[in-house]
PDB file of N, CA and C in Angstrom:
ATOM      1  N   UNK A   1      -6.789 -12.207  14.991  1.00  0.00           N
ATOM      2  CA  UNK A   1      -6.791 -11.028  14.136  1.00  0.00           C
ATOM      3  C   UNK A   1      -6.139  -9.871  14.879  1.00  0.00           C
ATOM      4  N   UNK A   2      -5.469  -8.660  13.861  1.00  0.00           N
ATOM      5  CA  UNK A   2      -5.196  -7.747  14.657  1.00  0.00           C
ATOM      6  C   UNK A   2      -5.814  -6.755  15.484  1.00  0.00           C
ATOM      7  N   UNK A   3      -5.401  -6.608  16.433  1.00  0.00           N
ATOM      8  CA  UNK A   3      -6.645  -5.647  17.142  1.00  0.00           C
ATOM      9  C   UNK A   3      -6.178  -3.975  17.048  1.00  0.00           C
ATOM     10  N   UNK A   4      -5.069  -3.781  16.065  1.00  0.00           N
ATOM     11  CA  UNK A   4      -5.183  -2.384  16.308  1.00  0.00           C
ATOM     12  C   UNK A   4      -6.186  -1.592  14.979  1.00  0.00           C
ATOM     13  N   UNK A   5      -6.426  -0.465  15.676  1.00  0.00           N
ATOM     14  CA  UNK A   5      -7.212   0.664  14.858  1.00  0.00           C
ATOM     15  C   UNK A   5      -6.482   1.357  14.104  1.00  0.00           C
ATOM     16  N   UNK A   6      -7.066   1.468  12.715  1.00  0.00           N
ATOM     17  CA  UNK A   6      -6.616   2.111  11.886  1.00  0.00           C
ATOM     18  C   UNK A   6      -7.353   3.111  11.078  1.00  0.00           C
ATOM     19  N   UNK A   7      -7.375   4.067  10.747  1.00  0.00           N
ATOM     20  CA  UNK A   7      -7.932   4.876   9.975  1.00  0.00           C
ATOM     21  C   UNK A   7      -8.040   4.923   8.538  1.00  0.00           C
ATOM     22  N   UNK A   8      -9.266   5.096   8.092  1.00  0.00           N
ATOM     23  CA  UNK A   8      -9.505   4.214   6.689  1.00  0.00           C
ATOM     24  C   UNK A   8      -9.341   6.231   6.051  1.00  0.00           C
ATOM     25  N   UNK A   9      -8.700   5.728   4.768  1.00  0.00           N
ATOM     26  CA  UNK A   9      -8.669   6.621   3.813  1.00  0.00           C
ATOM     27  C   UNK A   9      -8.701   6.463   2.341  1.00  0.00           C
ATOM     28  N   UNK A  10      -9.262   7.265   1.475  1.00  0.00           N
ATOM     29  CA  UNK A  10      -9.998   6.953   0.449  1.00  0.00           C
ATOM     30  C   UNK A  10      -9.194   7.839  -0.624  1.00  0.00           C
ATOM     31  N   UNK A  11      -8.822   6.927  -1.948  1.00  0.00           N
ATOM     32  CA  UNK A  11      -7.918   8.247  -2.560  1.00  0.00           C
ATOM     33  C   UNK A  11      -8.432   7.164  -4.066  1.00  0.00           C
ATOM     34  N   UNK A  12      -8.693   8.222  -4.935  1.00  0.00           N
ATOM     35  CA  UNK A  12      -8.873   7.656  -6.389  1.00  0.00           C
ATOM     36  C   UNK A  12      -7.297   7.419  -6.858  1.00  0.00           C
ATOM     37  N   UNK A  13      -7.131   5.977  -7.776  1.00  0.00           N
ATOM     38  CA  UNK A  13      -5.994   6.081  -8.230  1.00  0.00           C
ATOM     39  C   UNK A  13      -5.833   6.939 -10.019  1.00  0.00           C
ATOM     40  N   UNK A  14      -4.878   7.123 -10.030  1.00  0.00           N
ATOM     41  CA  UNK A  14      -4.657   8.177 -11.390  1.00  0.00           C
ATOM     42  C   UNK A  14      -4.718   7.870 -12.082  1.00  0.00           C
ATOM     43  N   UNK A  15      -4.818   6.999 -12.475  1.00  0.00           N
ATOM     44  CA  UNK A  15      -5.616   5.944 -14.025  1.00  0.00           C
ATOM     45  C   UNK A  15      -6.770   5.427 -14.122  1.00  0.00           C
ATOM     46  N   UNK A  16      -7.478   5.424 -13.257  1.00  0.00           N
ATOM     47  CA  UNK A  16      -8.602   4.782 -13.138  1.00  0.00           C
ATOM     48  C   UNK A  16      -9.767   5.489 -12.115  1.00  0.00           C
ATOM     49  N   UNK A  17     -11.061   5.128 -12.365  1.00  0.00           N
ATOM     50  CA  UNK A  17     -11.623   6.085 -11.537  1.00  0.00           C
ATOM     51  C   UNK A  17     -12.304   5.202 -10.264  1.00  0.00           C
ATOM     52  N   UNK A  18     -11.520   3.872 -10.099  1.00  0.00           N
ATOM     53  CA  UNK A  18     -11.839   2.894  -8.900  1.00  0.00           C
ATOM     54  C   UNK A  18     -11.013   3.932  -7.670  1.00  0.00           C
ATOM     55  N   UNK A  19     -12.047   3.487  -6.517  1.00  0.00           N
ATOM     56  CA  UNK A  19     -11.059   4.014  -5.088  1.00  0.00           C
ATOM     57  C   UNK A  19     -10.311   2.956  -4.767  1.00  0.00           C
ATOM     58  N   UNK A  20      -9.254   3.610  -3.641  1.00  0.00           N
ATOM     59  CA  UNK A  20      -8.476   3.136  -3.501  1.00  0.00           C
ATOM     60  C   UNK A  20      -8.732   3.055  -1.865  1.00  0.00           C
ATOM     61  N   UNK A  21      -8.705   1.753  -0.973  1.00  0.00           N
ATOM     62  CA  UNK A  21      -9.261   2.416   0.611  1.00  0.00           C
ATOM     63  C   UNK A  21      -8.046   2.139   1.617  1.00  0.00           C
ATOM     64  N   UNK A  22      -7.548   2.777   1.760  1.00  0.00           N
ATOM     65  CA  UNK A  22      -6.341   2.435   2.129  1.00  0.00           C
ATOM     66  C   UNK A  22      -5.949   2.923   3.707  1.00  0.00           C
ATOM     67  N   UNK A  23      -5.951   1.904   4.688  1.00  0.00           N
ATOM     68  CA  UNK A  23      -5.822   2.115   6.102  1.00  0.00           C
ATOM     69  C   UNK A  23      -4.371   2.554   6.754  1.00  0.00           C
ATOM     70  N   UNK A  24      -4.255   3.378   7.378  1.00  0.00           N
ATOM     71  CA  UNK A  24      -3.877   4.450   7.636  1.00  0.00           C
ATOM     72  C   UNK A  24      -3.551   4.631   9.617  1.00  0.00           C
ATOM     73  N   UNK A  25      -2.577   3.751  10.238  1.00  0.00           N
ATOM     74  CA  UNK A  25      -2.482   4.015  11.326  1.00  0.00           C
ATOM     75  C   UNK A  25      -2.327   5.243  12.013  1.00  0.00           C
ATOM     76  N   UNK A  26      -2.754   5.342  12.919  1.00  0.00           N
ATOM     77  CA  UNK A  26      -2.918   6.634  13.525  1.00  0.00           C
ATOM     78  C   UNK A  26      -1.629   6.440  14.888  1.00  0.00           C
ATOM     79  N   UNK A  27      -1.685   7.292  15.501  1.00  0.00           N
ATOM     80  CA  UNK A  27      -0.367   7.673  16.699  1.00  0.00           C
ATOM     81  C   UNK A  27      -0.751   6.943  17.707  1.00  0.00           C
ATOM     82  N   UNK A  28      -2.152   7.727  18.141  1.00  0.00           N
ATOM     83  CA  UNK A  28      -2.651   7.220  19.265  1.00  0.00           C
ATOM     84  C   UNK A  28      -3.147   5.183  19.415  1.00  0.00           C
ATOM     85  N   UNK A  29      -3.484   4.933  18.130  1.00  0.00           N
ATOM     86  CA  UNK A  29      -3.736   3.265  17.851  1.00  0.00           C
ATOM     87  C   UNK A  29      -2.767   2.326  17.665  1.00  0.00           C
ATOM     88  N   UNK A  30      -1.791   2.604  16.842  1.00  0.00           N
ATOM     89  CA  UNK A  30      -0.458   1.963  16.742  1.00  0.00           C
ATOM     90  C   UNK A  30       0.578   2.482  17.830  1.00  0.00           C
ATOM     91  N   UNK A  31       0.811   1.448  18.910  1.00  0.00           N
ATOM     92  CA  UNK A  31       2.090   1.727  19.548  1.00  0.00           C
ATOM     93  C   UNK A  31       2.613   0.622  19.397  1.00  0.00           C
ATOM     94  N   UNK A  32       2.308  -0.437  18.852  1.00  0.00           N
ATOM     95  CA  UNK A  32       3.513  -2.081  19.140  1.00  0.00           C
ATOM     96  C   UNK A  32       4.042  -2.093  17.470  1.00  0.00           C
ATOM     97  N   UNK A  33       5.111  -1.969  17.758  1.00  0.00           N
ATOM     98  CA  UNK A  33       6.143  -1.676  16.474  1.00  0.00           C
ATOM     99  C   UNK A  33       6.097  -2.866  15.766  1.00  0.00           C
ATOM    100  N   UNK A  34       5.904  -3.999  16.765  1.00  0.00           N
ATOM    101  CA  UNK A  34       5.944  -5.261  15.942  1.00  0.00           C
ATOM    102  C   UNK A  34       4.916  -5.254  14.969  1.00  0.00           C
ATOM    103  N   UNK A  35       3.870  -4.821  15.319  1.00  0.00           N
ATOM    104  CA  UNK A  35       2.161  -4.624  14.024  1.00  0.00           C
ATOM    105  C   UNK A  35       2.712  -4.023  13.251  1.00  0.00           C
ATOM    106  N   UNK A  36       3.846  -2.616  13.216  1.00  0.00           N
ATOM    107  CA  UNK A  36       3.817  -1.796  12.637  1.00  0.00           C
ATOM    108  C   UNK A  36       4.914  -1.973  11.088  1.00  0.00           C
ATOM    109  N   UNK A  37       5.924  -3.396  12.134  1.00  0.00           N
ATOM    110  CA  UNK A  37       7.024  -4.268  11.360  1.00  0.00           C
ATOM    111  C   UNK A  37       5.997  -5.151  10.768  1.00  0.00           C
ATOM    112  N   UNK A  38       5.065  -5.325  10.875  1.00  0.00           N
ATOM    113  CA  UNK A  38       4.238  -6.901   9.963  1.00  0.00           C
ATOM    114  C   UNK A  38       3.452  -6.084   8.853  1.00  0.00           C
ATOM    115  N   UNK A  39       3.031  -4.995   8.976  1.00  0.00           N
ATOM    116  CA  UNK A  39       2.623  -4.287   8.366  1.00  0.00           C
ATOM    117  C   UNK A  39       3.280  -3.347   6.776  1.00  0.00           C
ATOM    118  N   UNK A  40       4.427  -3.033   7.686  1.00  0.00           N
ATOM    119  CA  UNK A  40       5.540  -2.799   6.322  1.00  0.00           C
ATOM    120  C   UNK A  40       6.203  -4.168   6.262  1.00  0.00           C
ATOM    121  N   UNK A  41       6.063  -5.068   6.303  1.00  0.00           N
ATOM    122  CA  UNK A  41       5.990  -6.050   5.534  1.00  0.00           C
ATOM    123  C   UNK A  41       5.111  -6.551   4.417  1.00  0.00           C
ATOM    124  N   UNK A  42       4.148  -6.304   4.984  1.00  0.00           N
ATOM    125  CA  UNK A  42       2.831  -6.207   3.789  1.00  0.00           C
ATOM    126  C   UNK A  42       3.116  -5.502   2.948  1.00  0.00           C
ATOM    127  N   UNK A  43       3.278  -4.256   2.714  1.00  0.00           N
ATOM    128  CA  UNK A  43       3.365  -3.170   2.144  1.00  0.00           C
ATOM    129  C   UNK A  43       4.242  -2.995   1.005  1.00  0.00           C
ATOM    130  N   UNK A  44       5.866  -4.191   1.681  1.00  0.00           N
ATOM    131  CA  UNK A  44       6.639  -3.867   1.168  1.00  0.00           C
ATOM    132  C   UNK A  44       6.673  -4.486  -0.233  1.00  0.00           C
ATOM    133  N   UNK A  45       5.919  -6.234   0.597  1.00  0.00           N
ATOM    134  CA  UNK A  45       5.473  -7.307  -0.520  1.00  0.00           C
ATOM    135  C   UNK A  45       4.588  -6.989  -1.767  1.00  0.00           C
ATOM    136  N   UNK A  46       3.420  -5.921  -1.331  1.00  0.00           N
ATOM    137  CA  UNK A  46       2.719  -5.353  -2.665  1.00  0.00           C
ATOM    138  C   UNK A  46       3.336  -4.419  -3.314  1.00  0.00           C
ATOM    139  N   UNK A  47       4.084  -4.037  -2.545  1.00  0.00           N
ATOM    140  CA  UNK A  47       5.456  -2.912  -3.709  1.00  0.00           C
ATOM    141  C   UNK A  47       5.859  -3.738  -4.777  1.00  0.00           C
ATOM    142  N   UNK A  48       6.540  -4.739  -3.754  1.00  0.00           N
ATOM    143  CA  UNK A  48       7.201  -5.455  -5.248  1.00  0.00           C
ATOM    144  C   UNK A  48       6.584  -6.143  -6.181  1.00  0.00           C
ATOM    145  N   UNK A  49       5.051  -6.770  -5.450  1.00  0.00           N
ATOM    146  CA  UNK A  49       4.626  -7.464  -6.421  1.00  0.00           C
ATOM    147  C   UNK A  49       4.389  -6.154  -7.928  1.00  0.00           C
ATOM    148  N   UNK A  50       4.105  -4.731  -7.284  1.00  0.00           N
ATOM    149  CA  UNK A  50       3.828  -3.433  -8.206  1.00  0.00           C
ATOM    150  C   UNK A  50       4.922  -3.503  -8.993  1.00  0.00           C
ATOM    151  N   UNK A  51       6.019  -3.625  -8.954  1.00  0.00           N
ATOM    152  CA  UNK A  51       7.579  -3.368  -9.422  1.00  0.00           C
ATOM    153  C   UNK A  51       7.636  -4.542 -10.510  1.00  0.00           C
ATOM    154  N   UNK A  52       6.916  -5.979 -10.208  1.00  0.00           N
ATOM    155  CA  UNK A  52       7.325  -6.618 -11.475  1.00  0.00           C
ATOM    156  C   UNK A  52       6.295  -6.571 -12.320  1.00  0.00           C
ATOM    157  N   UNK A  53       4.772  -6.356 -11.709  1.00  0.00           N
ATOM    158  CA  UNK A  53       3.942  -5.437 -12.874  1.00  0.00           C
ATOM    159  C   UNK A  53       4.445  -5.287 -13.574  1.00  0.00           C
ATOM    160  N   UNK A  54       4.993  -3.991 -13.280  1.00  0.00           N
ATOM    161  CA  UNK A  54       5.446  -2.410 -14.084  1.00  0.00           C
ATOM    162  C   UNK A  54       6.852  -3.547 -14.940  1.00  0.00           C
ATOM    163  N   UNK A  55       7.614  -4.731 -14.937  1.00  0.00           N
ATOM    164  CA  UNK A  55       8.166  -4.676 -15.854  1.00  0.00           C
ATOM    165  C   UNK A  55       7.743  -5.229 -16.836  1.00  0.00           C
ATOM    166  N   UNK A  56       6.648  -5.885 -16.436  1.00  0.00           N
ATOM    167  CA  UNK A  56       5.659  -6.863 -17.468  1.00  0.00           C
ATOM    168  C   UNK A  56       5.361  -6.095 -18.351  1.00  0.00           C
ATOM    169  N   UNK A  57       4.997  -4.997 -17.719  1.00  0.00           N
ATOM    170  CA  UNK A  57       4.615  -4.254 -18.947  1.00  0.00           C
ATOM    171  C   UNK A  57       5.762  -2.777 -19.642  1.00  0.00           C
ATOM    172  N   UNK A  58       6.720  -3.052 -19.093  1.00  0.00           N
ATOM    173  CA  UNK A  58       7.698  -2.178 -20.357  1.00  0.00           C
ATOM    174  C   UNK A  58       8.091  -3.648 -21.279  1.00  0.00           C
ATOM    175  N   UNK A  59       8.245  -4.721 -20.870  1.00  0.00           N
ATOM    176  CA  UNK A  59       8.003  -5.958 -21.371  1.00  0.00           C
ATOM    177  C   UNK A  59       7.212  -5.869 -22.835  1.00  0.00           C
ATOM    178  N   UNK A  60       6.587  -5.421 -22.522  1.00  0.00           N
ATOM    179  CA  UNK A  60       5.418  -5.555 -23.663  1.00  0.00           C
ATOM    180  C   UNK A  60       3.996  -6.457 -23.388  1.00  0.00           C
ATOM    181  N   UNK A  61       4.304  -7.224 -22.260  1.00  0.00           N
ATOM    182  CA  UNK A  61       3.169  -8.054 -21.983  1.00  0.00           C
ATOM    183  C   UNK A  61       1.871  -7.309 -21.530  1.00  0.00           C
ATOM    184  N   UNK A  62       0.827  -7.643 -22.335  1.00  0.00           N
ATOM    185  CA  UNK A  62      -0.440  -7.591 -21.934  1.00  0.00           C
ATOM    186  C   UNK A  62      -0.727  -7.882 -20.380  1.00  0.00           C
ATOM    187  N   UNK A  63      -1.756  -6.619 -19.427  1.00  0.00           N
ATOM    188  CA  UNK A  63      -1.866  -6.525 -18.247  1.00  0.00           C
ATOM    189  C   UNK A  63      -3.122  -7.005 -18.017  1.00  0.00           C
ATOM    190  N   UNK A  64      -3.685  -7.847 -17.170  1.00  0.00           N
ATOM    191  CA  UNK A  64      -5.539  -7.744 -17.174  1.00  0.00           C
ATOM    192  C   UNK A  64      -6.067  -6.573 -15.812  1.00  0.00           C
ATOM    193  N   UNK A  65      -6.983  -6.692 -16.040  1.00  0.00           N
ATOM    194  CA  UNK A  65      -7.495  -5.797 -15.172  1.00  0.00           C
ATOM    195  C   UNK A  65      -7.200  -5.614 -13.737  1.00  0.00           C
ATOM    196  N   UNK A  66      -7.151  -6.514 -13.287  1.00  0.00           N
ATOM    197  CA  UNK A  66      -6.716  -6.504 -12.082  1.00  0.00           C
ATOM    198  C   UNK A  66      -5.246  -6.064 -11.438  1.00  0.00           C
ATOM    199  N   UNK A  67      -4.195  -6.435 -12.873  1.00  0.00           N
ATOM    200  CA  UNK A  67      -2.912  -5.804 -12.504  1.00  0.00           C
ATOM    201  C   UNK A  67      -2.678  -4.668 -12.976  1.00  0.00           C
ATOM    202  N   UNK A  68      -3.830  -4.052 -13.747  1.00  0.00           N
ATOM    203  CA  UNK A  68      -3.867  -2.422 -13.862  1.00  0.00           C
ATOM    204  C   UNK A  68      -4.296  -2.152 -12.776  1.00  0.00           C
ATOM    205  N   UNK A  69      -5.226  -2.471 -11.955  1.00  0.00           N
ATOM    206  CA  UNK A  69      -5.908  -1.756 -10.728  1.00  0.00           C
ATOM    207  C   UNK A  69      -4.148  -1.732  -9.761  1.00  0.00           C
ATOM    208  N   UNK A  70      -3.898  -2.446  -9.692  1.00  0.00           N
ATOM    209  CA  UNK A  70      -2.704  -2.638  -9.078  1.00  0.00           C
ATOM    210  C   UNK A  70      -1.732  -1.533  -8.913  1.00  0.00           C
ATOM    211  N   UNK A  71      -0.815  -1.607 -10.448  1.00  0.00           N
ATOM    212  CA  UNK A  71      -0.369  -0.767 -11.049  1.00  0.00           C
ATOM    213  C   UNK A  71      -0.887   0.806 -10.257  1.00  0.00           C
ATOM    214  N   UNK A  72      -2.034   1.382 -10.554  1.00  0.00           N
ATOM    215  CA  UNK A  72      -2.891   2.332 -10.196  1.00  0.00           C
ATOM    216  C   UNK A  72      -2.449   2.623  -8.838  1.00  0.00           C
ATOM    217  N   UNK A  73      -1.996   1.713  -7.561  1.00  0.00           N
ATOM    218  CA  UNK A  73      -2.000   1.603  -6.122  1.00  0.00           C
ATOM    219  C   UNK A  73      -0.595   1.906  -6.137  1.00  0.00           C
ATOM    220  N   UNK A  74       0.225   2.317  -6.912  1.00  0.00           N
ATOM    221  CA  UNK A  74       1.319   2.313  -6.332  1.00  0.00           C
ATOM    222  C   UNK A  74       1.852   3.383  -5.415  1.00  0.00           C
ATOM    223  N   UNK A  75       1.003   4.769  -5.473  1.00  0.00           N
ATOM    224  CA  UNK A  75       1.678   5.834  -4.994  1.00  0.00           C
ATOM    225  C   UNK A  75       0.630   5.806  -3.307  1.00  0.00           C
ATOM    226  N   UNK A  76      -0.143   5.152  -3.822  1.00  0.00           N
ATOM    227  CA  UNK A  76      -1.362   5.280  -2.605  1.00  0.00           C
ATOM    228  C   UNK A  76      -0.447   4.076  -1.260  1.00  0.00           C
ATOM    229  N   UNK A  77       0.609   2.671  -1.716  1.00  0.00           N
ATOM    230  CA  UNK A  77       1.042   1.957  -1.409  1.00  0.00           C
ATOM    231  C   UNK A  77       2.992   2.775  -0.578  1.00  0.00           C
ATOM    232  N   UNK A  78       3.327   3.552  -1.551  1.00  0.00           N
ATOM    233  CA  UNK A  78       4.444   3.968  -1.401  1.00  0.00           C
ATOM    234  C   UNK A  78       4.207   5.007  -0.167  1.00  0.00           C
ATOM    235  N   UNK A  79       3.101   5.825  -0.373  1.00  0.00           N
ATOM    236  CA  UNK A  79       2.892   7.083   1.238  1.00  0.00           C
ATOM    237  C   UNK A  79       2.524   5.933   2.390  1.00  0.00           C
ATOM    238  N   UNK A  80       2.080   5.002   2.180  1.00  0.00           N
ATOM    239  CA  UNK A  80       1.550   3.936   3.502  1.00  0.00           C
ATOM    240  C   UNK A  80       3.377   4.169   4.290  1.00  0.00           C
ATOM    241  N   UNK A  81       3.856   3.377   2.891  1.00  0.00           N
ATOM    242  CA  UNK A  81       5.489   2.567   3.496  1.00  0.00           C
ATOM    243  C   UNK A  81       5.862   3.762   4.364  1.00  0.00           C
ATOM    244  N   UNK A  82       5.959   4.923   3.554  1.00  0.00           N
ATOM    245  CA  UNK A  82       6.592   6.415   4.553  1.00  0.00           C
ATOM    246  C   UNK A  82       5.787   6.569   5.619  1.00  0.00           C
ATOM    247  N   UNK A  83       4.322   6.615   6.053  1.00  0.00           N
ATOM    248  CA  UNK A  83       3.807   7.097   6.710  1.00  0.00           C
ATOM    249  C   UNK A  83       3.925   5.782   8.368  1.00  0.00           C
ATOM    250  N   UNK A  84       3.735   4.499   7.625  1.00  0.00           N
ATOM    251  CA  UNK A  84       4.558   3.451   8.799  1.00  0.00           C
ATOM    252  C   UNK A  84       5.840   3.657   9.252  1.00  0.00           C
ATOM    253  N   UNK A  85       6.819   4.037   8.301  1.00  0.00           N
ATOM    254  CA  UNK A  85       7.990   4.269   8.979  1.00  0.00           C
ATOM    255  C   UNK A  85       8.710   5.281   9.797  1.00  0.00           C
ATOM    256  N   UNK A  86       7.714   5.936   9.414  1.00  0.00           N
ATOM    257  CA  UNK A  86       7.971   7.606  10.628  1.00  0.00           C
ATOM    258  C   UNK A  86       6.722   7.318  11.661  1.00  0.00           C
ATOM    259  N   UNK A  87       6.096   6.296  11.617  1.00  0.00           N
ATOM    260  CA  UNK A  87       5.452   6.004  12.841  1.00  0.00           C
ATOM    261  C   UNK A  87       6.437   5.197  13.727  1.00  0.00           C
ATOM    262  N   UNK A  88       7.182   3.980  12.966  1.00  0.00           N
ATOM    263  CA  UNK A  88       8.076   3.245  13.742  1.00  0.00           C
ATOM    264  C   UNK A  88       9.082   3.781  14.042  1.00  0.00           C
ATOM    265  N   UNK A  89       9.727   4.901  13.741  1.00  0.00           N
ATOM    266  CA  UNK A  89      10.813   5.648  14.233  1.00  0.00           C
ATOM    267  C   UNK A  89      10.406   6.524  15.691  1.00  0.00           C
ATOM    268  N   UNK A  90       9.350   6.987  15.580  1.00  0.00           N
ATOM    269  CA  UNK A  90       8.475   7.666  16.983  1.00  0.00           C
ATOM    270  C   UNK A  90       8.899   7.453  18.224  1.00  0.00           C
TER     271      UNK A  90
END
């Protein structure tokens, strides 16, 4: 497992009144870029899985709950990507 520390942060998403808990590397915990590359990898993968959501449903297709909660994560998902990548530029 990974051993770095991350800082947990809590943000309601805008459609819904579920939290959102979303970890949050810090300066001093993240220094190996490689965590920080596996990480916006993660990040980048739930983007997109968000991106074909979102066409499902200009689609017209019916969403279930779970890919509304989704949906909901996208902006909470998009500050991660920025906030990793001005860590990996550091």
């Amino acid at each position: 497992m990974d051993s770095t520390k991350l800082t947990k942060c809590s943000t309601t998403s805008p459609n819904y009144s579920d939290k959102v808990n979303i970890e949050i590397p810090t300066d001093a915990t993240v220094t190996n870029t490689e965590n920080i590359d596996r990480q916006l990898k993660r990040e980048h993968k739930r983007l997109l899985q968000i991106e074909e959501i979102e066409k499902k449903k200009q689609a017209g297709e019916n969403l279930n709950k779970d890919q509304l909660i989704k949906l909901g994560h996208k902006q909470a998902v998009e500050q991660l990507i920025e906030q990793l990548t001005l860590l990996k530029t550091k």
